[in-house]
N, C-alpha and C. Protein backbone atom coordinates (compact mmCIF):
# COMPACT_ATOMS: atom_id res chain seq x y z
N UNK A 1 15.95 -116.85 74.11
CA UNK A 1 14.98 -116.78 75.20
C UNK A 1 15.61 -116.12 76.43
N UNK A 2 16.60 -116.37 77.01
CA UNK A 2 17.55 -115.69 77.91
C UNK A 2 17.78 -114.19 77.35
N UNK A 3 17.99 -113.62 76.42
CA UNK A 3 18.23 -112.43 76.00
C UNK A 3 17.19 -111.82 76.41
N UNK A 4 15.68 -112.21 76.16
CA UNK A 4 14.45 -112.07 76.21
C UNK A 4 13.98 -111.87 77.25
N UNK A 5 14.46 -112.24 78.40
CA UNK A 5 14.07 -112.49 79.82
C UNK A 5 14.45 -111.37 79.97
N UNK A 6 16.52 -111.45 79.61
CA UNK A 6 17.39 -110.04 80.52
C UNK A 6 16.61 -108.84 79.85
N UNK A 7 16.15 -108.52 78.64
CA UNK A 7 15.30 -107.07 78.34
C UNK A 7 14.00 -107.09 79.13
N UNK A 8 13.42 -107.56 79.65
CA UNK A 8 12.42 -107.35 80.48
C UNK A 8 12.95 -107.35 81.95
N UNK A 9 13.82 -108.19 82.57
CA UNK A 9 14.50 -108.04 83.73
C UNK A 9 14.77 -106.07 83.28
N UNK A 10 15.44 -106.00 82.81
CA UNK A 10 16.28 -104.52 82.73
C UNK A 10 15.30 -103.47 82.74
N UNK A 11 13.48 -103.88 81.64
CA UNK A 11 12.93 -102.69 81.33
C UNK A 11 12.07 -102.43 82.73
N UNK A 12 11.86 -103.37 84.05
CA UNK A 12 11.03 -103.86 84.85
C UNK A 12 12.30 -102.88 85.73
N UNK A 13 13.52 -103.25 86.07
CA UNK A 13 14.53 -102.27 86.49
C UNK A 13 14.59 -100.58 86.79
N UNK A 14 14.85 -100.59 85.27
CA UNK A 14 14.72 -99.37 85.07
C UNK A 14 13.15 -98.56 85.14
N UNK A 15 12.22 -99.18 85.40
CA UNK A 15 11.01 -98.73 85.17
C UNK A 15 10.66 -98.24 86.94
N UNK A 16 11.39 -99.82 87.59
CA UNK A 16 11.10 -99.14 88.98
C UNK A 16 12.27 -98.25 89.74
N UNK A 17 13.68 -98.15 88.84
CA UNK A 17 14.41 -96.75 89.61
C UNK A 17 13.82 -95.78 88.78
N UNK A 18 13.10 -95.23 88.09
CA UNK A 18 12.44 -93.88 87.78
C UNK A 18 11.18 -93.65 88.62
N UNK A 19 10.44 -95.00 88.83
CA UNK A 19 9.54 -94.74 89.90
C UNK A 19 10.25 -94.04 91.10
N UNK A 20 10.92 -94.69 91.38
CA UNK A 20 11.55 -94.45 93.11
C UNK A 20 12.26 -93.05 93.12
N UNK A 21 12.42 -92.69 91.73
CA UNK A 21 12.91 -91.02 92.05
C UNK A 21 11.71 -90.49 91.56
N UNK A 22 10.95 -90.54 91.02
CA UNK A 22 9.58 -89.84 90.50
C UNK A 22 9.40 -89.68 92.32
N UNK A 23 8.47 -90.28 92.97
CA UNK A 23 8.04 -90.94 93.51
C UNK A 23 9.31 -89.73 95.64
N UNK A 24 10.20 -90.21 95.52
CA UNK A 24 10.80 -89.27 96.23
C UNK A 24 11.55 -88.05 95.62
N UNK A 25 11.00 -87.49 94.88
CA UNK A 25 10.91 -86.21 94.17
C UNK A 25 9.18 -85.25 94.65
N UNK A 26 8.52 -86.11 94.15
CA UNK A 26 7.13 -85.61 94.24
C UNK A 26 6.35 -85.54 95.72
N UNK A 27 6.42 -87.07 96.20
CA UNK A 27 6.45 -86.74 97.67
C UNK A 27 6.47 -85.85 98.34
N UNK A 28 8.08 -85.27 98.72
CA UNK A 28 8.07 -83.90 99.75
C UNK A 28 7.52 -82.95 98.80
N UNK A 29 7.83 -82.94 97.42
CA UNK A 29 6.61 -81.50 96.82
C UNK A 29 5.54 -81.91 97.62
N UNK A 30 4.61 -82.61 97.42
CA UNK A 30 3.13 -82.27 98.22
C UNK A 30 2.91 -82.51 99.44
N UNK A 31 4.25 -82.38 100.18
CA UNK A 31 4.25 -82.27 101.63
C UNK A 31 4.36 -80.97 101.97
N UNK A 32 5.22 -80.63 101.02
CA UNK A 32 5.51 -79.00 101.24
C UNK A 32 4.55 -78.28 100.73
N UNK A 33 3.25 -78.43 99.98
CA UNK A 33 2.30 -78.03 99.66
C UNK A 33 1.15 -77.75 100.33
N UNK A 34 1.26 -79.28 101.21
CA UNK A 34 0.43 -79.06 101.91
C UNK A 34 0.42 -78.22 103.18
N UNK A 35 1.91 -78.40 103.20
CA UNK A 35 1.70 -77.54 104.87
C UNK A 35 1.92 -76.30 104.69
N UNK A 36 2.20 -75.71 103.63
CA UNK A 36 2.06 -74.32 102.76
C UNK A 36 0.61 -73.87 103.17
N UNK A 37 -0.36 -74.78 102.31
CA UNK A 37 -1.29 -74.81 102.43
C UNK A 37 -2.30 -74.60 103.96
N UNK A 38 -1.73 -75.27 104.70
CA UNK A 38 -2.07 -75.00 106.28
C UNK A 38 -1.65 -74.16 106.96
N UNK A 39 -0.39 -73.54 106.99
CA UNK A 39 -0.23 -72.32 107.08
C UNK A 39 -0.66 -70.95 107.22
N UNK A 40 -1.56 -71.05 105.68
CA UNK A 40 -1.89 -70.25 104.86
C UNK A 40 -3.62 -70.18 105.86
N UNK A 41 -4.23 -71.57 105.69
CA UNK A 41 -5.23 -71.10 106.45
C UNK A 41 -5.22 -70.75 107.59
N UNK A 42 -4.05 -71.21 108.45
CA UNK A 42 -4.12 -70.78 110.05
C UNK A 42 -3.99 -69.39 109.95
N UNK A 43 -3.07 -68.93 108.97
CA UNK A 43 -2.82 -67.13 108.88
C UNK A 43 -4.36 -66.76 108.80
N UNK A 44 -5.03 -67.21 107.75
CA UNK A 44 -6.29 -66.39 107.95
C UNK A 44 -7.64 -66.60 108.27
N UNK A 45 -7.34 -67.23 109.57
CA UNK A 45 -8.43 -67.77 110.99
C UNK A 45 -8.79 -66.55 111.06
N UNK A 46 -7.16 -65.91 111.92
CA UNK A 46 -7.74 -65.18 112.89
C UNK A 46 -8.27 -63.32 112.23
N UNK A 47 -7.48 -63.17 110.68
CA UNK A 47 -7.74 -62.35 109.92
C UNK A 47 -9.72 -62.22 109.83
């Protein structure tokens, strides 16, 4: 039963350090997307 616990302790672990780099990986991508994105329309306001 203890063995049982620590594989779910570990898979609950590991499940949330892949979140937390998923997660600040992807983030600034769609930060940087977005303001790509805004950019892009302010360039062509005045076009």
């Amino acid at each position: 039963m203890k063995f049982l616990g620590f594989l779910i302790f570990v898979f609950v672990f590991l499940m949330a350090f892949w979140a937390i780099i998923f997660l600040a990986s992807v983030i600034p991508y769609f930060i940087f997307v977005w303001a790509k994105e805004g950019k892009l329309e302010k360039d062509q306001i005045p076009a």
